[in-house]
C-alpha atoms as a PDB file:
ATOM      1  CA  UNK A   1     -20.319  52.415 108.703  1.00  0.00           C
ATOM      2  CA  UNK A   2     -17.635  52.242 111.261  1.00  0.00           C
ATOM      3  CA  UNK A   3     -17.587  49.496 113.493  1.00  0.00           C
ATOM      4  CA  UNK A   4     -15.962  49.883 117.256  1.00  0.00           C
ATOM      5  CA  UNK A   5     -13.216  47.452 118.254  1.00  0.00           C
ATOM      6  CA  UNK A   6     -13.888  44.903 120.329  1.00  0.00           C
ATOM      7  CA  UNK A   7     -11.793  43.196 122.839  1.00  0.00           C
ATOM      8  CA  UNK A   8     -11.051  39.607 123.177  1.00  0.00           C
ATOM      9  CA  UNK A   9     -14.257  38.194 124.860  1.00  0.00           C
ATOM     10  CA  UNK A  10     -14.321  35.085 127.837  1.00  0.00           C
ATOM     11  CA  UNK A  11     -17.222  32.468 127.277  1.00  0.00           C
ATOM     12  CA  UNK A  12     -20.334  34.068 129.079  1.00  0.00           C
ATOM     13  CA  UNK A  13     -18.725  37.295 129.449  1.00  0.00           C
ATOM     14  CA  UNK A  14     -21.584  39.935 131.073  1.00  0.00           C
ATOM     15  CA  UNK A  15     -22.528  42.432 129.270  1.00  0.00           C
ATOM     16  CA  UNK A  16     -25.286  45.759 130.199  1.00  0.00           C
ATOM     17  CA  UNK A  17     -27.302  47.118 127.731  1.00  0.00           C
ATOM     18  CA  UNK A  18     -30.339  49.607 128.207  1.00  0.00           C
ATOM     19  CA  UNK A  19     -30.416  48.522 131.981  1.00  0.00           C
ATOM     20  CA  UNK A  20     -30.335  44.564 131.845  1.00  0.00           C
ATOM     21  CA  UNK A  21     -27.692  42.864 132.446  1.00  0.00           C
ATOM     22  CA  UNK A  22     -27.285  39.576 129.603  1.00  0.00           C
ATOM     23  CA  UNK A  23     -25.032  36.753 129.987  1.00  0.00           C
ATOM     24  CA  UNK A  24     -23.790  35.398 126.393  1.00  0.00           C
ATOM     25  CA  UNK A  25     -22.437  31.707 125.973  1.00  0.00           C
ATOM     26  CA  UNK A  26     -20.876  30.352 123.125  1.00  0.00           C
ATOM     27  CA  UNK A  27     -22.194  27.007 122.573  1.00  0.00           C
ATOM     28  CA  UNK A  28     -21.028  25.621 119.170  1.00  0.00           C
ATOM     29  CA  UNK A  29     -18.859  26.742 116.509  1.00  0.00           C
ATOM     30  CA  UNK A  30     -18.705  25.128 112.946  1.00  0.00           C
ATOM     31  CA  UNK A  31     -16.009  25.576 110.183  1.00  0.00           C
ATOM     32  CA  UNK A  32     -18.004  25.143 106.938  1.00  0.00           C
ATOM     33  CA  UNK A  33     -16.097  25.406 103.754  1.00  0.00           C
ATOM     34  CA  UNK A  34     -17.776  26.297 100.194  1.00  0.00           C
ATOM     35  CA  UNK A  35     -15.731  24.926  97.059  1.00  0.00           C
ATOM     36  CA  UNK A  36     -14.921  27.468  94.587  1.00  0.00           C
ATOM     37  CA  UNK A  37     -12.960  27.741  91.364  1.00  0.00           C
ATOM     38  CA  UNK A  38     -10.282  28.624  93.201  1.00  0.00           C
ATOM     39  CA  UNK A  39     -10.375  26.223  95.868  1.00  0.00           C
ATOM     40  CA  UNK A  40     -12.494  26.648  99.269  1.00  0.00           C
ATOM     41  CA  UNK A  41     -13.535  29.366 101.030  1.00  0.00           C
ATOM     42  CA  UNK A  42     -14.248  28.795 104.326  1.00  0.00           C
ATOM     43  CA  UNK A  43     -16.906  30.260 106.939  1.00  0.00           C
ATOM     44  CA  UNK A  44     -17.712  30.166 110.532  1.00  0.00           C
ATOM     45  CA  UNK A  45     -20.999  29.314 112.245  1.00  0.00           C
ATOM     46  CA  UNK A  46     -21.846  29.978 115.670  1.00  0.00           C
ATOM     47  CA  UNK A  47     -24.600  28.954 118.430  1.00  0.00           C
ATOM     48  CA  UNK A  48     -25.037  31.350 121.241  1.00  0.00           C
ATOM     49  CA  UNK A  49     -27.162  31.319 124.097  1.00  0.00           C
ATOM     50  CA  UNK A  50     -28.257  34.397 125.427  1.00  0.00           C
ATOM     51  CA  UNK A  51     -30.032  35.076 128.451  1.00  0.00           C
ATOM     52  CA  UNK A  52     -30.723  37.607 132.375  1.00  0.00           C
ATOM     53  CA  UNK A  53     -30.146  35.142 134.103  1.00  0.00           C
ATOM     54  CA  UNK A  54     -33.517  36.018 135.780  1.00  0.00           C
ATOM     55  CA  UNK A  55     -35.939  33.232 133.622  1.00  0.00           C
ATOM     56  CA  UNK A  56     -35.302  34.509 129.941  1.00  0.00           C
ATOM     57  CA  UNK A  57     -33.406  33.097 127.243  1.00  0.00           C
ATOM     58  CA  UNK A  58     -32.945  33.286 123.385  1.00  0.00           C
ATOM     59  CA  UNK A  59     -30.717  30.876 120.884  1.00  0.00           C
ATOM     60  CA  UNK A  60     -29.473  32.649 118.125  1.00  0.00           C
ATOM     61  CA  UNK A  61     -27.049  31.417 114.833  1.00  0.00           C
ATOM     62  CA  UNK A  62     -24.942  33.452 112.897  1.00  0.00           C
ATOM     63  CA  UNK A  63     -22.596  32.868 109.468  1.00  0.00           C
ATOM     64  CA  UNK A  64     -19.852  35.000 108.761  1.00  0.00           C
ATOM     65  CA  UNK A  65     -16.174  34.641 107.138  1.00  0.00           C
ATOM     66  CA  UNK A  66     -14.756  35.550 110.740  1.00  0.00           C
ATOM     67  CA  UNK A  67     -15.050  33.614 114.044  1.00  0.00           C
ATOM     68  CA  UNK A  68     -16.288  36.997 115.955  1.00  0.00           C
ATOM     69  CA  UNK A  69     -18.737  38.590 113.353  1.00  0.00           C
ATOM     70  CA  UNK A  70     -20.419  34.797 113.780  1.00  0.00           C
ATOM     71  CA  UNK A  71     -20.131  35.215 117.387  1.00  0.00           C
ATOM     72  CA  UNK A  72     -21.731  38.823 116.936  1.00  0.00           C
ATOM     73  CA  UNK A  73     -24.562  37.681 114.627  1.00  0.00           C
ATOM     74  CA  UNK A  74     -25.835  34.908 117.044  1.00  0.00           C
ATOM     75  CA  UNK A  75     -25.860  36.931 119.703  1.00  0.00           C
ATOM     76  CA  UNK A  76     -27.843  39.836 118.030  1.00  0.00           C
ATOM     77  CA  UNK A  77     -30.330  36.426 116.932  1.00  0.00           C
ATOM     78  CA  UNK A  78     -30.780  35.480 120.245  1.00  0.00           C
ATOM     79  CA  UNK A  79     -31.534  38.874 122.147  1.00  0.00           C
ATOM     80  CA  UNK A  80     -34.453  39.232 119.689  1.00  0.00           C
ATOM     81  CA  UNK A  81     -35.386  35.924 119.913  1.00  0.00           C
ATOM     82  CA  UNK A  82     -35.608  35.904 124.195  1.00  0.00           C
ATOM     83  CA  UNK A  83     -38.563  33.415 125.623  1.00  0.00           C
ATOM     84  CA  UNK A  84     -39.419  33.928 129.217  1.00  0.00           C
ATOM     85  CA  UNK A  85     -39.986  30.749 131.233  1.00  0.00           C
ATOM     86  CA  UNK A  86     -41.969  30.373 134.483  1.00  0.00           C
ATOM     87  CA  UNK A  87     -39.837  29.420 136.922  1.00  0.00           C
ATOM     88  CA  UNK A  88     -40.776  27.447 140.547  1.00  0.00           C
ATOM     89  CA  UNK A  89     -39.223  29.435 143.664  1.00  0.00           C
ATOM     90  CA  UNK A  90     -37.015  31.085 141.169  1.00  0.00           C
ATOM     91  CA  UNK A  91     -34.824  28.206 140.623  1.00  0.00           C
ATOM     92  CA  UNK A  92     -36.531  24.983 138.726  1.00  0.00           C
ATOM     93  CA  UNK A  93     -38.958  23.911 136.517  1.00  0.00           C
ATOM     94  CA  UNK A  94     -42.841  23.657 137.612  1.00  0.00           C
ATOM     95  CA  UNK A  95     -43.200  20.551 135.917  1.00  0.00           C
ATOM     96  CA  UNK A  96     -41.587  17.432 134.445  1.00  0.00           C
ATOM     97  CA  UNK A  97     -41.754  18.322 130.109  1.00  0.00           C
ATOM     98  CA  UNK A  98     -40.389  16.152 126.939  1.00  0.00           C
ATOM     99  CA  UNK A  99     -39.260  18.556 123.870  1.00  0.00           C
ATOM    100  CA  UNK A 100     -38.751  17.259 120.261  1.00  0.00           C
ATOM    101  CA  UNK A 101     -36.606  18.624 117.849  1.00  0.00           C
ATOM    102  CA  UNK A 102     -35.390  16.425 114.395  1.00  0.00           C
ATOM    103  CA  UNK A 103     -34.296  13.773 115.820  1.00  0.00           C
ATOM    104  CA  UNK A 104     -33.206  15.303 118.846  1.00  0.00           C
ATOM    105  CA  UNK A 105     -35.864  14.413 122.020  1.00  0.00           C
ATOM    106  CA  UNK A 106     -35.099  16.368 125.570  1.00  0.00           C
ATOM    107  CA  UNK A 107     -36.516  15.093 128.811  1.00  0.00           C
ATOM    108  CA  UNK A 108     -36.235  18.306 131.394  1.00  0.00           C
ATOM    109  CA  UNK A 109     -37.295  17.479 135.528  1.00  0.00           C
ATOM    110  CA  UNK A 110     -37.953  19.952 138.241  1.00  0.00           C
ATOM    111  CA  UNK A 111     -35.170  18.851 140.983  1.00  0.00           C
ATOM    112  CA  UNK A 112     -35.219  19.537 144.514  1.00  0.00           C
ATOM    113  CA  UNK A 113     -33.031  21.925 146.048  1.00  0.00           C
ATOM    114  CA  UNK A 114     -29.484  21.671 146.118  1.00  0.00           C
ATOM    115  CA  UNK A 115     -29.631  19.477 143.402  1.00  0.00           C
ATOM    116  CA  UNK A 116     -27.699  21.831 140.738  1.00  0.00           C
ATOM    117  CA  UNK A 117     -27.971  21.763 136.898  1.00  0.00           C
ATOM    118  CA  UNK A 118     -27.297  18.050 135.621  1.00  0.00           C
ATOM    119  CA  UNK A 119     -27.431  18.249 132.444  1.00  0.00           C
ATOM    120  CA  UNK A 120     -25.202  18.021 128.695  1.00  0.00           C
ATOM    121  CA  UNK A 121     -23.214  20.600 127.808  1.00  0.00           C
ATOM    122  CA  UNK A 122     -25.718  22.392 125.360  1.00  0.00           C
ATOM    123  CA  UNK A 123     -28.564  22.070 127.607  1.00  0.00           C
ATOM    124  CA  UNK A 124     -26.548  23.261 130.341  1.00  0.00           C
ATOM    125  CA  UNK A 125     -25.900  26.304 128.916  1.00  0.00           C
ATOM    126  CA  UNK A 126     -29.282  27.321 128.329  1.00  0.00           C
ATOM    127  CA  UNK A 127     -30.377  26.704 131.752  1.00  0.00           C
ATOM    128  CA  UNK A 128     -26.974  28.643 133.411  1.00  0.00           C
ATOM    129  CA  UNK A 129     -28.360  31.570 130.987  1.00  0.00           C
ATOM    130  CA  UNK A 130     -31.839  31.569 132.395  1.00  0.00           C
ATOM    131  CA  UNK A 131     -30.584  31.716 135.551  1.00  0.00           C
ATOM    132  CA  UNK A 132     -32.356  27.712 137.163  1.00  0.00           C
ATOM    133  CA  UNK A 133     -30.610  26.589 139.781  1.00  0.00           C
ATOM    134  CA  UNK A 134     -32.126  23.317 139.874  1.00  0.00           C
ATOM    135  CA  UNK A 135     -32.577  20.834 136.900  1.00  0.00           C
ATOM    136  CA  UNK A 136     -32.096  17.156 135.795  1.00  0.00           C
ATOM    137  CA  UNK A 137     -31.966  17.137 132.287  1.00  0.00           C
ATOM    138  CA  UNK A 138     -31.671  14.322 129.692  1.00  0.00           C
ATOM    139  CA  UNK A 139     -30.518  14.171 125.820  1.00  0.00           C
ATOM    140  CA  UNK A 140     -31.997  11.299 124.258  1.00  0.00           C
ATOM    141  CA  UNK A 141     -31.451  10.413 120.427  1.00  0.00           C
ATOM    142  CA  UNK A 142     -28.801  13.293 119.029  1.00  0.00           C
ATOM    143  CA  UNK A 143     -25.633  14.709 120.136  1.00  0.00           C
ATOM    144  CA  UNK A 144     -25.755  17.746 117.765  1.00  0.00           C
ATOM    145  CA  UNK A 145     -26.041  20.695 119.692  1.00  0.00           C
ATOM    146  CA  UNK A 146     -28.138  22.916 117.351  1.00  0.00           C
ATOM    147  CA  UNK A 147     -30.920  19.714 117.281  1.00  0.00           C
ATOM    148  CA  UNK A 148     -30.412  19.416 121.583  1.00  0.00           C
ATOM    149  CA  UNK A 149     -30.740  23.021 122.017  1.00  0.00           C
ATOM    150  CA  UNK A 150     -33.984  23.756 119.912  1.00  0.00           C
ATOM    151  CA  UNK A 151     -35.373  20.735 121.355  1.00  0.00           C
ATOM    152  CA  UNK A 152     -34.883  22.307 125.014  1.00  0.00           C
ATOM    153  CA  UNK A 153     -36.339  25.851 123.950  1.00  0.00           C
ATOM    154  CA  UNK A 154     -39.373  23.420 122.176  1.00  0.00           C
ATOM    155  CA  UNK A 155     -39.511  22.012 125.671  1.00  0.00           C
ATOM    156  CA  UNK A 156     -39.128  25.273 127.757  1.00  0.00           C
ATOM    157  CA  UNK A 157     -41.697  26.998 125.414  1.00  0.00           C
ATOM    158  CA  UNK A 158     -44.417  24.262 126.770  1.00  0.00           C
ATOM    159  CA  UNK A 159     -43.704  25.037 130.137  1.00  0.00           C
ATOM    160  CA  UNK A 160     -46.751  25.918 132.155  1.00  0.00           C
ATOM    161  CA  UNK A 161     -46.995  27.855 135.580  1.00  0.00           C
ATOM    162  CA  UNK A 162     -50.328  27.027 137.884  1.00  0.00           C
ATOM    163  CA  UNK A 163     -50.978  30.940 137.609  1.00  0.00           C
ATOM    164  CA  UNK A 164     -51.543  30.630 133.598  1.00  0.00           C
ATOM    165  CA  UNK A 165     -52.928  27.295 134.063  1.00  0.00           C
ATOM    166  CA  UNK A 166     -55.812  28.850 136.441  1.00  0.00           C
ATOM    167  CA  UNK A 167     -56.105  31.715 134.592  1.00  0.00           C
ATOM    168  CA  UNK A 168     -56.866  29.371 131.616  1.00  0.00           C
ATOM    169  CA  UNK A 169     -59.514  27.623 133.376  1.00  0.00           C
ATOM    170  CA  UNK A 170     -61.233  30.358 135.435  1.00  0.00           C
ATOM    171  CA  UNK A 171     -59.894  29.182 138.817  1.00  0.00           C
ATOM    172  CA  UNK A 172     -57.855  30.176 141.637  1.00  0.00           C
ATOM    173  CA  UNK A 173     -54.551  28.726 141.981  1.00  0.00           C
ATOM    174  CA  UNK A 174     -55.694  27.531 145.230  1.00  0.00           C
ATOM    175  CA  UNK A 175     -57.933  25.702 143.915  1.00  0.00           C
ATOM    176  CA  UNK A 176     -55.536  23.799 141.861  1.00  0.00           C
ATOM    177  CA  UNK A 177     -52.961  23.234 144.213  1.00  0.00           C
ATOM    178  CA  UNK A 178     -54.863  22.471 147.084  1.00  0.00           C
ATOM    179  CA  UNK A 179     -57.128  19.286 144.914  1.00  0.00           C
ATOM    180  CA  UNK A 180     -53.615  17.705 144.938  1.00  0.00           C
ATOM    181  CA  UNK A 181     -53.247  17.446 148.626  1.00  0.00           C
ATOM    182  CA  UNK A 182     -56.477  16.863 149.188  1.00  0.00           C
ATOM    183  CA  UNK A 183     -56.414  13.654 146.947  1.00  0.00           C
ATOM    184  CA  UNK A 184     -53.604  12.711 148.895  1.00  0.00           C
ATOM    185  CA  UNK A 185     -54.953  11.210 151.875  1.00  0.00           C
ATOM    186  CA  UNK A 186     -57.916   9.703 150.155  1.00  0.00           C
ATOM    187  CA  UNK A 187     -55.432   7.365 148.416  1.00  0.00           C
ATOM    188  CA  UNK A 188     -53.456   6.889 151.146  1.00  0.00           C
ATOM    189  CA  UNK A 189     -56.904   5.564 152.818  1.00  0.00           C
ATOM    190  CA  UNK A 190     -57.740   3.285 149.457  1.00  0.00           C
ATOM    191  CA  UNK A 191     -54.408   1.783 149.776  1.00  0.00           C
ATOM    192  CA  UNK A 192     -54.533   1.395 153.862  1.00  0.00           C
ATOM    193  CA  UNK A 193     -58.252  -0.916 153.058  1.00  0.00           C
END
């Protein structure tokens, strides 16, 4: 099986295939090193991020003797692995959302616009990926960035939009949104008495 060559690739380097157009970022590489008679053999492992920049986004891992057939591994991973997430206006979260991971615990909030992607350097490669514009984002218990990134998918995964939410319940989305204003001003009058 003959391979094609490949040429040197930049971090998040775009890529089309069958139409859509992926964005692939390298987030970790690890030298790992397996002690044999003869000494050590070593190995590469890789964490990519892969994702359309238009609300979908896989993680992927790979393990190979070279530094690009672990880059190439992870990447394959992660475009079978793609989540889609429900995005508000196209560019943040619909809700505030905690993900848990190990020991790794993510705390993700929706951001108003203009506000940009504040977040780690893991984390902020998953949401560049998926394409939010808008995100405060914050890493609380682990610095390893396999634990920080599977805690933000865990997170992202548990993301809700009010159309599945009503759908879930039998309502309209109306309905939902529109019983938060209207409990507005009837606190707004408790507090004023």
């Amino acid at each position: 099986m003959a391979r094609e060559p490949r040429e040197g690739r930049d971090r998040g380097e775009r890529r089309e295939r069958d139409g859509d157009e992926l964005v692939d970022k390298l987030v970790a590489i690890n030298r790992v090193a397996k002690v044999v008679k003869g000494g050590r053999r070593f190995a590469f492992a890789a964490l990519v991020v892969v994702g359309d920049k238009k609300g979908r986004v896989g993680l992927g891992s790979g393990k190979a003797r070279e530094v690009p057939e672990a880059i190439r591994k992870a990447t394959d991973s992660a475009k079978r692995s793609m989540i889609r997430v429900p995005m508000r206006e196209g560019r943040t979260l619909h809700h505030d959302v905690i993900g848990h991971f190990g020991a790794g615990r993510v705390v993700l909030r929706a951001a108003p616009a203009g506000t940009g992607i504040i977040a780690g350097g893991p984390m902020r490669a998953v949401f560049e990926t998926m394409g939010m514009g808008d995100v405060v984002a914050k890493s609380l218990g682990t610095t390893n960035p396999h634990n920080m990134v599977k805690a933000t998918f865990a997170a992202l995964k548990s993301v809700n939009s009010p159309r599945s939410v009503a759908a879930r319940r039998g309502k309209k989305v109306s309905d939902l949104i529109g019983r938060r204003t209207e409990a507005a001003p009837e606190t707004r009058e408790a507090a004023d008495a």
